[in-house]
Protein backbone atom coordinates (compact mmCIF):
# COMPACT_ATOMS: atom_id res chain seq x y z
CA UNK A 1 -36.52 4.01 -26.38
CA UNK A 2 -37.26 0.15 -26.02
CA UNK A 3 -38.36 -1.67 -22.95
CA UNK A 4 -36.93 -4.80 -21.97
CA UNK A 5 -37.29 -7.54 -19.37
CA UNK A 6 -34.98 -8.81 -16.82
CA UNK A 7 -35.59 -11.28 -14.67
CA UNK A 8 -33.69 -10.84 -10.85
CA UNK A 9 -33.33 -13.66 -8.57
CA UNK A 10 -34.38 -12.06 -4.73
CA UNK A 11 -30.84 -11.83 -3.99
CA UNK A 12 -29.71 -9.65 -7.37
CA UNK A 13 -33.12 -7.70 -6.62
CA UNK A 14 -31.96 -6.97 -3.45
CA UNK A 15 -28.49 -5.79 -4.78
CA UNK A 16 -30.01 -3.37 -7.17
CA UNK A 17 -32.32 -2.10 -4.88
CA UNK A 18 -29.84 -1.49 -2.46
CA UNK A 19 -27.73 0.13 -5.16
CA UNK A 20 -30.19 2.28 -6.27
CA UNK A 21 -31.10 3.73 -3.08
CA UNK A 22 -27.33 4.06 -2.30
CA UNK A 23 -26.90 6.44 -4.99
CA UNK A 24 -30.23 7.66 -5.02
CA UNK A 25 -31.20 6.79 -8.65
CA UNK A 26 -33.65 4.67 -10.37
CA UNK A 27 -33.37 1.14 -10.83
CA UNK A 28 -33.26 1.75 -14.72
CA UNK A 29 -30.57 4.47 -14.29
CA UNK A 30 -28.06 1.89 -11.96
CA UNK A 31 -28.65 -0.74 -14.58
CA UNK A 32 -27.83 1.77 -17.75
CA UNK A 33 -24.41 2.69 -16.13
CA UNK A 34 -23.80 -1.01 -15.17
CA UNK A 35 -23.68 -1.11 -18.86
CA UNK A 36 -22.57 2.00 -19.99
CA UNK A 37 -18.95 0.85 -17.59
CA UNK A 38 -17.65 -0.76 -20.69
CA UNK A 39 -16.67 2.33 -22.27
CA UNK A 40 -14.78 3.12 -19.35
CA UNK A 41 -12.70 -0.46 -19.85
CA UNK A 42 -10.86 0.86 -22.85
CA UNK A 43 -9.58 3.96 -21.29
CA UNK A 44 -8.42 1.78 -18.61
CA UNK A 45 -6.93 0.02 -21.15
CA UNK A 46 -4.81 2.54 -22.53
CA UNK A 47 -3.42 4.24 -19.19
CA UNK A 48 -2.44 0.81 -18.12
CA UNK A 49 -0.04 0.44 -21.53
CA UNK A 50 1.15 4.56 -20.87
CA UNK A 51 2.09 2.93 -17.36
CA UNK A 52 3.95 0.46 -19.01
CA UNK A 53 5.78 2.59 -20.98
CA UNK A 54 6.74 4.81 -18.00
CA UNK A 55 7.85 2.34 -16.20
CA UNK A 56 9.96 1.55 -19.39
CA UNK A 57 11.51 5.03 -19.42
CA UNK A 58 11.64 5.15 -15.45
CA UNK A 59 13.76 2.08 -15.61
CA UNK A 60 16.12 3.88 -18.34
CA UNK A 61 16.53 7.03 -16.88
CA UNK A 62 17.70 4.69 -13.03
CA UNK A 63 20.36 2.62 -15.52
CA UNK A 64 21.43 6.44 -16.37
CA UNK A 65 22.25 7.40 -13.01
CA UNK A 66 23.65 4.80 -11.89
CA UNK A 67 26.45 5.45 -14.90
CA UNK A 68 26.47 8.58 -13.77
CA UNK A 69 27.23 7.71 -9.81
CA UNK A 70 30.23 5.20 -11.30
CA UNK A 71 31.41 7.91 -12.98
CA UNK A 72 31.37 10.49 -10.00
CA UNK A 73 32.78 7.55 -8.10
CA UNK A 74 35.98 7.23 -10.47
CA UNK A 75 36.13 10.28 -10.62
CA UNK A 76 36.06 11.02 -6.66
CA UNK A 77 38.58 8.18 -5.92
CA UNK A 78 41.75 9.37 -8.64
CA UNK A 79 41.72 5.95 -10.97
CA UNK A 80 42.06 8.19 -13.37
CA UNK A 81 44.90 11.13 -13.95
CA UNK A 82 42.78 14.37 -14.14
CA UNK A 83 44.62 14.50 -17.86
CA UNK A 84 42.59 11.00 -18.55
CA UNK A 85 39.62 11.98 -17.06
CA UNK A 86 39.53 15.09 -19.41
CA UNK A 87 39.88 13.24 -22.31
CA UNK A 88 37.21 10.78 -21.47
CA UNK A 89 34.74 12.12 -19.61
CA UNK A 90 33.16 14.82 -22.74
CA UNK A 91 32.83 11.09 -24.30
CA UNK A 92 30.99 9.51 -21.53
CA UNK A 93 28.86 12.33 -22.14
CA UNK A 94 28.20 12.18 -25.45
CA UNK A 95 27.51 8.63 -25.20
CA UNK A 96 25.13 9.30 -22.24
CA UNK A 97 23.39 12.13 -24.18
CA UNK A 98 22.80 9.82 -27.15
CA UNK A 99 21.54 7.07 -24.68
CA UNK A 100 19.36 9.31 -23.67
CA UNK A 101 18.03 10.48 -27.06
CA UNK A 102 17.53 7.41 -28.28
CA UNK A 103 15.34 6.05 -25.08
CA UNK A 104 13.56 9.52 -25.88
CA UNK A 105 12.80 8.92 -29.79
CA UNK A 106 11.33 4.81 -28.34
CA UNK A 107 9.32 6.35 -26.21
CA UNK A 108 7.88 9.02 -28.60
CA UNK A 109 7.40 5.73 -30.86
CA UNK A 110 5.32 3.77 -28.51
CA UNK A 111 3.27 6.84 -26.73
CA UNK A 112 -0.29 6.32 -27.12
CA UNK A 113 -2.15 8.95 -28.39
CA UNK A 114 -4.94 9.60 -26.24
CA UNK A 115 -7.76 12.03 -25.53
CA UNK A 116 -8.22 11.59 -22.42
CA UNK A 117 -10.11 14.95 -21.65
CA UNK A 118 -12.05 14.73 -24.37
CA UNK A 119 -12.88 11.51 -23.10
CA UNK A 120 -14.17 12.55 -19.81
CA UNK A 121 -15.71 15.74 -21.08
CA UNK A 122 -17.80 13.54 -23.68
CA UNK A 123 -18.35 10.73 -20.65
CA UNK A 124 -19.92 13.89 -18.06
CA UNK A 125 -22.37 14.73 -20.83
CA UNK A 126 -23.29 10.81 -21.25
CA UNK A 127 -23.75 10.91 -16.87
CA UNK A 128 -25.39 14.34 -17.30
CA UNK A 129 -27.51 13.09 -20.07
CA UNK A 130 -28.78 9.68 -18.29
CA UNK A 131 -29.56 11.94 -15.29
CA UNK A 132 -31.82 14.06 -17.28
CA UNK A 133 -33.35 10.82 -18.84
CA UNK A 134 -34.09 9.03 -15.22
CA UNK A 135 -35.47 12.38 -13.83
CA UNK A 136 -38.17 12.27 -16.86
CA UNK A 137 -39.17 7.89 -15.87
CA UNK A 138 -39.81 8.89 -12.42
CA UNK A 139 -42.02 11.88 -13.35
């Protein structure tokens, strides 16, 4: 393990003083997981485009009911002879169905894969690990 130098103003001295004490950890230990937060940027990364994508499929899924409520509405009001309405509405739901399946087959497309638990697991034996390591400097 290497040492390094950093030179602090007496403000930023202050800070990570006051952060250290805060979570009760050495100086060394605040500044590794300063670092060590970049890892945590690309998870970040990824939930925010999953959002995306539910908010995609969220947005879908609205258009679908509304179709649906038009339909129920139509249907509540008699445009339609119930002979009419028979003959169109197993189309309307065919059509919907497919709708449906094909918002479900883009969304399987653009999922992101991720490993999320594995990624936390692996980051709590990183935290674990630094613990360990900041235990043995103030020894």
């Amino acid at each position: 393990m290497g040492t390094i130098r950093v030179y602090l103003n007496e403000r930023e001295q202050k800070q990570l003083k006051k952060l250290s004490l805060k979570r009760n950890e050495s100086q060394s230990a605040v500044i590794r997981k300063l670092i060590s937060i970049e890892k945590y940027a690309k998870t970040l990364e990824v939930l925010e485009k999953n959002n995306e994508i539910n908010v995609e499929y969220l947005y879908h899924i609205a258009q679908c009911g509304n179709n649906l409520n038009q339909i129920a509405y139509h249907l509540n009001i008699g445009i339609e002879s119930p002979y009419q309405t028979e003959n169109r509405l197993p189309k309307l739901i065919n059509e919907l169905t497919q709708i449906l399946n094909e918002h479900q087959e883009q969304i399987k497309n653009k999922a992101i894969k991720t490993n999320i638990n594995k990624k936390i697991k692996r980051l709590n034996n990183e935290t674990l690990q630094e613990k360990e390591m900041a235990q043995g400097e103030e020894i």
